[in-house]
Protein backbone atom coordinates (compact mmCIF):
# COMPACT_ATOMS: atom_id res chain seq x y z
CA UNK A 1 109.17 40.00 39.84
CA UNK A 2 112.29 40.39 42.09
CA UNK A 3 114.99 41.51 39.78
CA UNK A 4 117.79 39.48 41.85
CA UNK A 5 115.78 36.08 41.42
CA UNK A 6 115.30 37.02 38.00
CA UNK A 7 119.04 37.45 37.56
CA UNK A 8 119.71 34.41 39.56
CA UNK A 9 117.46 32.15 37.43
CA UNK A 10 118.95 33.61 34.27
CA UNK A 11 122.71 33.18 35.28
CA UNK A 12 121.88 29.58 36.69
CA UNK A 13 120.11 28.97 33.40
CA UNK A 14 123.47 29.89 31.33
CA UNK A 15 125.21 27.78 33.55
CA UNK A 16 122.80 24.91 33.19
CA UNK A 17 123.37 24.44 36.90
CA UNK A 18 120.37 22.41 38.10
CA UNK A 19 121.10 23.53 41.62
CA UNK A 20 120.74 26.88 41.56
CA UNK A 21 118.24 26.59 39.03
CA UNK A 22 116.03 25.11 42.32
CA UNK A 23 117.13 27.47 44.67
CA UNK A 24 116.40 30.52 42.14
CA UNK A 25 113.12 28.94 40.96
CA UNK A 26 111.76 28.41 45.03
CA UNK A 27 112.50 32.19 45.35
CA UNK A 28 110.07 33.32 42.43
CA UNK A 29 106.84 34.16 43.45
CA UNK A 30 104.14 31.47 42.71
CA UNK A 31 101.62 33.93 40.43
CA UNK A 32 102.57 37.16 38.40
CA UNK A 33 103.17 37.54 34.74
CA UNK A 34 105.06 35.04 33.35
CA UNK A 35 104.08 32.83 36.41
CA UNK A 36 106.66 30.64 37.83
CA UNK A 37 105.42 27.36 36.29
CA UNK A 38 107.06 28.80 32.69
CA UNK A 39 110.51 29.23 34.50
CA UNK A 40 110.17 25.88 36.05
CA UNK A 41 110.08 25.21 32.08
CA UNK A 42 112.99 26.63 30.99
CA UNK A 43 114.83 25.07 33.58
CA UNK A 44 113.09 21.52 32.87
CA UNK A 45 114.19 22.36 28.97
CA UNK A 46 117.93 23.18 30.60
CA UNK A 47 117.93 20.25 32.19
CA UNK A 48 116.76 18.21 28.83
CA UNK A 49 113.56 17.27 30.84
CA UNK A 50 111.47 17.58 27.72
CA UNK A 51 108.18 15.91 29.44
CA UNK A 52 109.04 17.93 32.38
CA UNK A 53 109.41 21.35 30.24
CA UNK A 54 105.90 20.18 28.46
CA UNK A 55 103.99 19.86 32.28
CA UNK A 56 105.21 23.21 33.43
CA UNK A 57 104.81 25.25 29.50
CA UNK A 58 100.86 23.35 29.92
CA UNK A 59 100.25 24.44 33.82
CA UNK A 60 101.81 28.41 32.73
CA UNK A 61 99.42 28.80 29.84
CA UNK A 62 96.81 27.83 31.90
CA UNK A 63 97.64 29.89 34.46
CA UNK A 64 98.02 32.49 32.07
CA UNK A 65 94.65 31.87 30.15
CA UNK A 66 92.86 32.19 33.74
CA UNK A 67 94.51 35.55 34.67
CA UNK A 68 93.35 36.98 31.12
CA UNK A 69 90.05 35.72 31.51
CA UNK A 70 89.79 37.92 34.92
């Protein structure tokens, strides 16, 4: 993971900024470990998106499920 979008999500996170929580999120890359659909589920819990937060926590643990199984 790049450690300046990492940083960037985490400060935008703090400030519950839902702008920069977008522009941090599109710079993550889509797979690794934790993929980007769990960020995009802490900032959908910043946001108090709670079905929004449940969608991306589902699609990550998927994700995650299917890299494990490989």
């Amino acid at each position: 993971m790049d450690p300046v979008a990492d940083l960037w999500l985490y400060f935008a996170l703090c400030r519950r900024d839902a702008t920069e929580m977008g522009r941090a999120l599109a710079s993550l890359p889509l797979e690794g470990i934790p993929p980007r659909s769990f960020f995009e589920g802490l900032a959908a819990r910043a946001r108090n998106d709670a079905s929004g937060a449940g969608t991306a926590f589902t699609a990550a643990r998927i994700e995650l499920e299917k890299i494990l199984r490989e």
